[in-house]
Protein backbone atom coordinates (compact mmCIF):
# COMPACT_ATOMS: atom_id res chain seq x y z
CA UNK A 1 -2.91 -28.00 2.50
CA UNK A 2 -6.87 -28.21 2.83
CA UNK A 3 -9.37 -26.19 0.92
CA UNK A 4 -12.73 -25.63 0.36
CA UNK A 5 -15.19 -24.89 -2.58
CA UNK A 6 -18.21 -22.26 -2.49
CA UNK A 7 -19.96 -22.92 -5.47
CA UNK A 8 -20.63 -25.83 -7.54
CA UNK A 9 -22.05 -25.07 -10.92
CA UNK A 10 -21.00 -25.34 -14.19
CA UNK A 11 -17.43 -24.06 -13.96
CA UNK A 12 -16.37 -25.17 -10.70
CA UNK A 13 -16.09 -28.50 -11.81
CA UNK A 14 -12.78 -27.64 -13.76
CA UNK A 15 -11.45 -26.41 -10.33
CA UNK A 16 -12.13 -28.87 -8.48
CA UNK A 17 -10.28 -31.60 -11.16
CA UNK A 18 -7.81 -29.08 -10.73
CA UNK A 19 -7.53 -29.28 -7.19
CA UNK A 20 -7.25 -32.39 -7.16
CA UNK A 21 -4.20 -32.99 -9.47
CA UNK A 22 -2.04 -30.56 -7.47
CA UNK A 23 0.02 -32.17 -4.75
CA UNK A 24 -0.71 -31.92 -1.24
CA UNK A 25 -3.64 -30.48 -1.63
CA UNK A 26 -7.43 -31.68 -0.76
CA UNK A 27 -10.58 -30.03 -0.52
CA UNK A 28 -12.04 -31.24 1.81
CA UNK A 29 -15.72 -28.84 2.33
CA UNK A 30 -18.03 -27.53 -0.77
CA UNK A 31 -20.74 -25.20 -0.43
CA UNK A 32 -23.93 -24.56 -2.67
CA UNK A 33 -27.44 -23.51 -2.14
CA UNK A 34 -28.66 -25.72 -4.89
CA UNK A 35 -28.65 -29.50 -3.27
CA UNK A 36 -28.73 -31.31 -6.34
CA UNK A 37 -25.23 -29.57 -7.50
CA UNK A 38 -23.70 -30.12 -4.08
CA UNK A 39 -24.51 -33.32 -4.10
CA UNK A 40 -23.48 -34.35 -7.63
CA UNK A 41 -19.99 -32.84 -6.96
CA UNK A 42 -19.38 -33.96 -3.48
CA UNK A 43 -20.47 -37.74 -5.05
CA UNK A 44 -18.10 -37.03 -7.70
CA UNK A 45 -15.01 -36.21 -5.91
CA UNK A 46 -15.42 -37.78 -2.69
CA UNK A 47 -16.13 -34.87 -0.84
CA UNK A 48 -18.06 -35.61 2.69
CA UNK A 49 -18.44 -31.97 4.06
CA UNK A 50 -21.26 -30.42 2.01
CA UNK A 51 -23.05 -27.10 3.13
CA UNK A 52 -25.61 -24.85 2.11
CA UNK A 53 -24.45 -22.01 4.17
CA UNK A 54 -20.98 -20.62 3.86
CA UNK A 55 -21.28 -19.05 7.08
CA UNK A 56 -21.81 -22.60 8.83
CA UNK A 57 -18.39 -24.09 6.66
CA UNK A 58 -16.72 -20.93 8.16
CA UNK A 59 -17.56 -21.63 11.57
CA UNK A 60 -16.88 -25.51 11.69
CA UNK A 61 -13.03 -24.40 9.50
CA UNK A 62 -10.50 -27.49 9.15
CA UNK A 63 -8.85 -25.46 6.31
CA UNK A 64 -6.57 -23.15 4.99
CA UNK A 65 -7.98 -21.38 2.25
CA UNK A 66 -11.69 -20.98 0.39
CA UNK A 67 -11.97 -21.06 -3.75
CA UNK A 68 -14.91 -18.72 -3.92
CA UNK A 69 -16.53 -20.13 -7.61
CA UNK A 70 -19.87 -18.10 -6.68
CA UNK A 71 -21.21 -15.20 -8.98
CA UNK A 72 -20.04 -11.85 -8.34
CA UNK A 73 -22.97 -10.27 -6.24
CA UNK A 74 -21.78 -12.89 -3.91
CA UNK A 75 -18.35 -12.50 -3.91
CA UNK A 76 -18.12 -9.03 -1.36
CA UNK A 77 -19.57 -11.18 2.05
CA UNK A 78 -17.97 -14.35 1.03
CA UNK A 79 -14.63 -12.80 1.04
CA UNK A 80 -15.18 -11.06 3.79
CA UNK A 81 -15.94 -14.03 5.86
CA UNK A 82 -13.30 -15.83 4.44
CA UNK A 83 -11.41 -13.04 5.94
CA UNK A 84 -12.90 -12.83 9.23
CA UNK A 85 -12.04 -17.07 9.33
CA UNK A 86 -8.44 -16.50 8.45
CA UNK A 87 -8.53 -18.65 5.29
CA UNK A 88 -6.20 -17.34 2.20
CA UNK A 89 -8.95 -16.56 -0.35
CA UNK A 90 -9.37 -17.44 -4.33
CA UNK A 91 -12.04 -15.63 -6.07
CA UNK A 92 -13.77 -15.99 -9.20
CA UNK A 93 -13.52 -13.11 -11.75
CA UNK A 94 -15.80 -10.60 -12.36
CA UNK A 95 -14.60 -9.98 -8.84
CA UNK A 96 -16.76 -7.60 -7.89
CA UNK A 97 -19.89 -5.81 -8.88
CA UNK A 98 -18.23 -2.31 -8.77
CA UNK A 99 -14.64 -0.54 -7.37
CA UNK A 100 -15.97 0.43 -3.85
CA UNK A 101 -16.85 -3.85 -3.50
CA UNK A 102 -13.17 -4.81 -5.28
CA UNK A 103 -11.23 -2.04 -3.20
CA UNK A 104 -13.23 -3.43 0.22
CA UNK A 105 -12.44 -7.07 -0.58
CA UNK A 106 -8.59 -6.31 -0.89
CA UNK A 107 -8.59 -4.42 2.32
CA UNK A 108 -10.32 -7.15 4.04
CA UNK A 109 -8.15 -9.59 3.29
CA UNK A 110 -5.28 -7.20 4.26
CA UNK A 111 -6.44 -6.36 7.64
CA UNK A 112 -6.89 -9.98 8.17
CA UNK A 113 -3.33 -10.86 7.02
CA UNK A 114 -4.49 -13.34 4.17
CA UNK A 115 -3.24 -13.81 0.60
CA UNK A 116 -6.51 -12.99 -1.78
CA UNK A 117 -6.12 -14.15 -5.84
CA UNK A 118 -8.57 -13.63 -8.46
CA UNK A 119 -9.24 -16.78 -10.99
CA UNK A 120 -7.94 -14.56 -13.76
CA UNK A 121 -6.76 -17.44 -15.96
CA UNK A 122 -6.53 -16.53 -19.60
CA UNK A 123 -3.13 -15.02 -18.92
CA UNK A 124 -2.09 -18.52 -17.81
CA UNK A 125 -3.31 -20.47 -20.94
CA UNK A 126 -0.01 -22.04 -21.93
CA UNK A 127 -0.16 -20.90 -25.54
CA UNK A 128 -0.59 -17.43 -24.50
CA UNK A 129 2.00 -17.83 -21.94
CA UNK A 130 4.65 -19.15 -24.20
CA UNK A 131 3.63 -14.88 -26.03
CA UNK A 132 4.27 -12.90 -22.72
CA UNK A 133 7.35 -14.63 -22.18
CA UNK A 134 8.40 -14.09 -25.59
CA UNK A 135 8.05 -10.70 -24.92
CA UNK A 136 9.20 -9.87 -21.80
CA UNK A 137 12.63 -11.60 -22.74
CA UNK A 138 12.95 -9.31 -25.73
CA UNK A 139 12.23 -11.08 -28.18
CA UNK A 140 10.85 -8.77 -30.41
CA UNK A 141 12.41 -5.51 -28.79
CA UNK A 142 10.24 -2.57 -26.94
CA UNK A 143 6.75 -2.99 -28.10
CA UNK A 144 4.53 -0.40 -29.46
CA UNK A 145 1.75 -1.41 -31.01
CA UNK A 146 -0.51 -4.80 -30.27
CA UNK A 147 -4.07 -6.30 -30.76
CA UNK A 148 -5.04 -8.48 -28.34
CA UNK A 149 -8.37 -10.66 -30.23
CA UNK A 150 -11.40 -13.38 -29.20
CA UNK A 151 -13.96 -13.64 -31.66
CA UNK A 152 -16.88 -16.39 -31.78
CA UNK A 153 -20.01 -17.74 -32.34
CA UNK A 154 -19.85 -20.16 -30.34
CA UNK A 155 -23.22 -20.92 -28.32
CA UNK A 156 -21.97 -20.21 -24.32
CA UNK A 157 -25.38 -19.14 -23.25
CA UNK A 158 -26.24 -23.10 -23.30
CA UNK A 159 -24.32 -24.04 -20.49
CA UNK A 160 -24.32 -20.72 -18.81
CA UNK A 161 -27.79 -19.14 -19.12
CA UNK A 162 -27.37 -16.45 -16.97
CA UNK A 163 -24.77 -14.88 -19.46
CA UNK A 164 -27.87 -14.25 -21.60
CA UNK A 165 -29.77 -12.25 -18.99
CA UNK A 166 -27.81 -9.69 -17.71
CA UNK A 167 -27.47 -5.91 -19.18
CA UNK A 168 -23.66 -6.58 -19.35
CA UNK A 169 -22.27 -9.21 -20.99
CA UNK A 170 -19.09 -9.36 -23.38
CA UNK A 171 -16.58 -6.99 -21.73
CA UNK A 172 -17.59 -8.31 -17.94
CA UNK A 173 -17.37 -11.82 -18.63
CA UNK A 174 -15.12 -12.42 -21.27
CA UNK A 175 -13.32 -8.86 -21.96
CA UNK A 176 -12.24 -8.67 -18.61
CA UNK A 177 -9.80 -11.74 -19.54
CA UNK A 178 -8.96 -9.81 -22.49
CA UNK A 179 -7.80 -7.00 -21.11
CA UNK A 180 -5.74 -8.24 -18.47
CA UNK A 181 -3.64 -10.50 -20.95
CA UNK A 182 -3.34 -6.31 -22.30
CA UNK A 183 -2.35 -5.35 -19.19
CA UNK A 184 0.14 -9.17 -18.97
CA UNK A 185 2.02 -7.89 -22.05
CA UNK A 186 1.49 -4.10 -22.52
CA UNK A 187 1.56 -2.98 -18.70
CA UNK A 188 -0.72 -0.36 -16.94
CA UNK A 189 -3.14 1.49 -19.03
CA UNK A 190 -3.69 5.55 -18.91
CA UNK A 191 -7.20 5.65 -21.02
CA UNK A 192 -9.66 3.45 -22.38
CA UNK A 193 -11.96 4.26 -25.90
CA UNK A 194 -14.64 1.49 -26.24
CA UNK A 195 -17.93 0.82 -28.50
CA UNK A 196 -20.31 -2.22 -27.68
CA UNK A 197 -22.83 -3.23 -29.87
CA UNK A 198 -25.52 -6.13 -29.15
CA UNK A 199 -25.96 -8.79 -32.04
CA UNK A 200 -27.92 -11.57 -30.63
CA UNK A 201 -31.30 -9.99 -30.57
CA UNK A 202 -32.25 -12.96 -27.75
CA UNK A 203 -29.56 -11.50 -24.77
CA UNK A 204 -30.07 -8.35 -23.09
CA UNK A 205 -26.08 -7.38 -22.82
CA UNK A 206 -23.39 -6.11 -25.46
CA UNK A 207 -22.39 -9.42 -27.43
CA UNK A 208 -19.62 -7.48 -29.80
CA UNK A 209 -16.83 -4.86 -28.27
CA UNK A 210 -13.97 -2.81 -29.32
CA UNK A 211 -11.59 -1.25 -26.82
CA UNK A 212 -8.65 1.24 -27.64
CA UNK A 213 -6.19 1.20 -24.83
CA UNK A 214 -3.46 3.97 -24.24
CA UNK A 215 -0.80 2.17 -21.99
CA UNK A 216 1.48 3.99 -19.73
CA UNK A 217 4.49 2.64 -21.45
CA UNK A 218 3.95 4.17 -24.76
CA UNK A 219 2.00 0.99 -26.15
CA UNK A 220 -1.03 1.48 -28.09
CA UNK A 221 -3.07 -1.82 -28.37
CA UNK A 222 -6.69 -2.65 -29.40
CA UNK A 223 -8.50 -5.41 -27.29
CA UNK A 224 -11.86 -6.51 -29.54
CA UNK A 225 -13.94 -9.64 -28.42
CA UNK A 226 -17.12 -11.28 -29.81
CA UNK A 227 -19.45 -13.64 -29.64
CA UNK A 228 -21.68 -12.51 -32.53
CA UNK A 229 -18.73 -14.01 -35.23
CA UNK A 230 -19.63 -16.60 -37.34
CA UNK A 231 -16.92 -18.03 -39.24
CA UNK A 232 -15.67 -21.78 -40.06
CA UNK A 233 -13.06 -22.80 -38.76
CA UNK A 234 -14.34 -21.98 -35.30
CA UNK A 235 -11.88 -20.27 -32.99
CA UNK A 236 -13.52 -21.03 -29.83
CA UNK A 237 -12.10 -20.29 -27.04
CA UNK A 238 -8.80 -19.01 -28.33
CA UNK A 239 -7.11 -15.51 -27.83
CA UNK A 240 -5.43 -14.59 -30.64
CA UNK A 241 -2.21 -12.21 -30.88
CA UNK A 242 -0.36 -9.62 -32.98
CA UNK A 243 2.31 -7.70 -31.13
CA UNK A 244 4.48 -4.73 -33.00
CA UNK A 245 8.46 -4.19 -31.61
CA UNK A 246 11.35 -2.56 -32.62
CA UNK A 247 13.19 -5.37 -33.55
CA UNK A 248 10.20 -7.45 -34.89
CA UNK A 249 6.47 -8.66 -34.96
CA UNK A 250 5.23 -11.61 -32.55
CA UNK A 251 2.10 -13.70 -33.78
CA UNK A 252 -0.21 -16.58 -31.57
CA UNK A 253 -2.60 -17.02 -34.64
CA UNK A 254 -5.53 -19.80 -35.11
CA UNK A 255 -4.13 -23.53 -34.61
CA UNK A 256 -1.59 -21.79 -31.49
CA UNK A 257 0.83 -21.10 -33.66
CA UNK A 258 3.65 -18.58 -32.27
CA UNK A 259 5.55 -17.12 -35.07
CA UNK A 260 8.19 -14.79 -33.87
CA UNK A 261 9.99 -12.49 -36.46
CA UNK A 262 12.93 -10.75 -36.02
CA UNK A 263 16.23 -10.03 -36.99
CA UNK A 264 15.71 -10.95 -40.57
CA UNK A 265 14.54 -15.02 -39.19
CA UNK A 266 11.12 -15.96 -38.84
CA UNK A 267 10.35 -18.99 -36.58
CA UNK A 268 7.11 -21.09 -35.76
CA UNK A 269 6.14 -22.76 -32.84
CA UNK A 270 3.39 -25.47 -32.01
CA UNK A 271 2.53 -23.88 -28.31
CA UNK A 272 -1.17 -26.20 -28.32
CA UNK A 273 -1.92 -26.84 -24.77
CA UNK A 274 -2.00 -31.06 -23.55
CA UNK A 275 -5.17 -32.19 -23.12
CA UNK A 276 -5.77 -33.29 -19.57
CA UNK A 277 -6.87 -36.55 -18.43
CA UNK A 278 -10.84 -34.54 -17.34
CA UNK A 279 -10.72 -31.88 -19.97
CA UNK A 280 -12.23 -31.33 -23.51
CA UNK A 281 -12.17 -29.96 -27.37
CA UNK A 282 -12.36 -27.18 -27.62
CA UNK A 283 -12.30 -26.00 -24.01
CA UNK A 284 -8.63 -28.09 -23.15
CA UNK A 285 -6.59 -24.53 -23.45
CA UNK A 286 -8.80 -22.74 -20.52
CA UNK A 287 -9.40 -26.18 -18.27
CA UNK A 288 -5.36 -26.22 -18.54
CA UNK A 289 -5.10 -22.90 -17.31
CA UNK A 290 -7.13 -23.42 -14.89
CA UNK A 291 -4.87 -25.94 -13.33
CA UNK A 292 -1.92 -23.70 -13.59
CA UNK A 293 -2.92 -20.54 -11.84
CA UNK A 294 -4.36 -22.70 -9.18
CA UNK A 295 -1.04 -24.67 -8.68
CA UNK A 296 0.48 -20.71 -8.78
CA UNK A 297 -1.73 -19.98 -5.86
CA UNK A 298 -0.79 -22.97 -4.02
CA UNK A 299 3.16 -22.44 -4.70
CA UNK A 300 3.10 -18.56 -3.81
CA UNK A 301 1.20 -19.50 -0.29
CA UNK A 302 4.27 -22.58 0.30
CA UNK A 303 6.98 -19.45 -0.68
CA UNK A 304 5.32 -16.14 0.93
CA UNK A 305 5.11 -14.74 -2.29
CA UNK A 306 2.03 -12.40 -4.08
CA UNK A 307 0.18 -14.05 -6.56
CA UNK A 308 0.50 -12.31 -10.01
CA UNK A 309 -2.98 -11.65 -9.98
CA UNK A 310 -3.75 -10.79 -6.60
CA UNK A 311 -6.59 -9.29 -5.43
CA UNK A 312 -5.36 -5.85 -5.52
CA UNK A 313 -3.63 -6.04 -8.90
CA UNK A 314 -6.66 -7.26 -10.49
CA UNK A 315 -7.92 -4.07 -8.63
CA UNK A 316 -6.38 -2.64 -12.41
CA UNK A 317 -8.09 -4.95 -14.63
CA UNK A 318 -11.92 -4.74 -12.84
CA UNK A 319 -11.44 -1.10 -13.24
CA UNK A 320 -10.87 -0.97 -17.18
CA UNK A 321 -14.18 -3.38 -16.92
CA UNK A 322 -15.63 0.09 -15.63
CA UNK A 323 -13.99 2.39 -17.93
CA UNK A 324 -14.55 0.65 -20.60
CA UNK A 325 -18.47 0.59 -19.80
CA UNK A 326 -18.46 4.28 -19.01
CA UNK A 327 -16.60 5.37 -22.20
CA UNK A 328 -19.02 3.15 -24.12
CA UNK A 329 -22.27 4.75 -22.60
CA UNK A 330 -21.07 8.21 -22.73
CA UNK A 331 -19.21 7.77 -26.07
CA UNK A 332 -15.24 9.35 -25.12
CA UNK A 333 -12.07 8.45 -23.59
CA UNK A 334 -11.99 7.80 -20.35
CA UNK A 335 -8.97 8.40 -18.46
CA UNK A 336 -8.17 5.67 -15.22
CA UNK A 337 -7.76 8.56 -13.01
CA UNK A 338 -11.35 9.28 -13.21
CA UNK A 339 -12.32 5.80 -11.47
């Protein structure tokens, strides 16, 4: 199976070790404007097709699917030539810049017949993992209440400067993982309360934000992320858990400790991810991730199967991204019906 990369800054890197560890797969084309980055990564990984123009790596093809790692003004055309070149299609998350973009994208690559994931990897961080199958085997009985937690200080704007400049921040880049592992546990959501607040006096978007989610099933679970937290130890970058069930209480606190009570027996796991041959403190837990949901991609294109977070089920997360913006602006509920 061959791929190819648009896009080869700071993250993409982590892909493309990824890529590269998974069996019978090579990429085998990257794309990037900037020629510096192209060249550094094609140097790195042996890569001999390097292009500054999607459009041009479209046209001269030789593979079977395109891992769009662009920014998310960017993502609309280069999924929709991806489309158009009958490639199967992974896209970076935010997907999209608003619903009318998302809901095009999905269509696209259903007209054209192709299999279209979004990079939505927190839910496949191990530790968290090891929670939402704890879960969904009953472990803890019918949930009803949960808080679903990433709070930081840690400095991201240093290898990511563009995080600092936008007029969204927290909830688009980081709360949008959030809330799908939310959606992972708790299922779909009917309404959304949310308050932002901006810390860091030196970025122009919400740094702090708290999010209220109604779910469809009867759970009620509060999503709350920061990057404004100072505290020692630093939790960076892990998602911490407290899930309420009928039967019992399910933990994933500091360290990745799962502690599941129930039935009057209270056990402890160690669920820390490996670290993998390429990856790093503290970032191991999301560079492992990102080598599982790309090996899920690859798997569900060998089988014919959807990917659990295909392009239109993300279509769910992107809009509580929106929800949560508009009940923070206009300070209510806002119901998912209204998007």
């Amino acid at each position: 199976m061959k791929g190819a990369l648009i896009g080869c800054g700071f993250f993409a890197r982590n892909q493309l070790h990824a890529w590269r560890d998974i069996d019978g797969v090579e990429i085998v084309a990257i794309c990037d404007r900037d020629a510096g980055r192209l060249n550094e990564a094609g140097d790195q990984f042996g890569i001999e097709r390097r292009y500054s123009d999607a459009n041009a790596m479209f046209a001269d093809g030789g593979f079977d699917f395109v891992d769009i790692a662009t920014t998310a003004p960017s993502h609309r055309p280069l999924v929709e030539a991806a489309a158009k070149a009958g490639v199967h299609i992974i896209c970076q998350k935010p997907f999209a810049e608003n619903m009318a973009d998302a809901r095009a994208m999905v269509a696209a690559a259903e007209a054209a017949g192709k299999v279209l994931m979004v990079h939505e990897n927190f839910r496949w961080q191990s530790a968290v993992r090891a929670a939402i199958d704890a879960l969904r085997s009953g472990a803890i009985g019918t949930p009803f209440f949960g808080r679903v937690s990433f709070r930081s200080g840690y400095d991201v704007y240093a290898g990511q400067p563009y995080l600092a400049e936008g007029k969204r921040f927290i909830i688009e880049d980081l709360g949008i993982h959030i809330l799908d592992i939310a959606r992972a546990l708790f299922g779909e959501v009917s309404a959304i309360t949310a308050s932002t607040k901006r810390v860091n006096p030196k970025i122009n978007g919400e740094d702090v934000a708290t999010m209220l989610l109604a779910h469809q099933g009867g759970v009620t679970s509060v999503v709350d992320c920061s990057y404004a937290t100072k505290r020692d130890p630093e939790t960076f970058p892990q998602t911490l858990l407290e899930i309420d069930g009928t039967q019992g209480t399910l933990r994933l606190d500091v360290g990745y400790r799962l502690t599941i009570q129930a039935g009057g027996k209270s056990e402890t796991r160690d669920v820390a991810p490996p670290v993998l041959p390429w990856a790093e403190r503290p970032w191991h837990n999301i560079q492992e991730s990102v080598a599982i949901i790309q090996q899920h991609f690859v798997d569900c294109l060998r089988k014919g199967r959807v990917p659990e977070t295909s392009g239109a089920d993300n279509l769910n997360t992107f809009a509580l991204v929106e929800a949560a913006y508009l009940s923070a602006a206009e300070g209510r509920t806002v119901k998912l019906e209204e998007l």
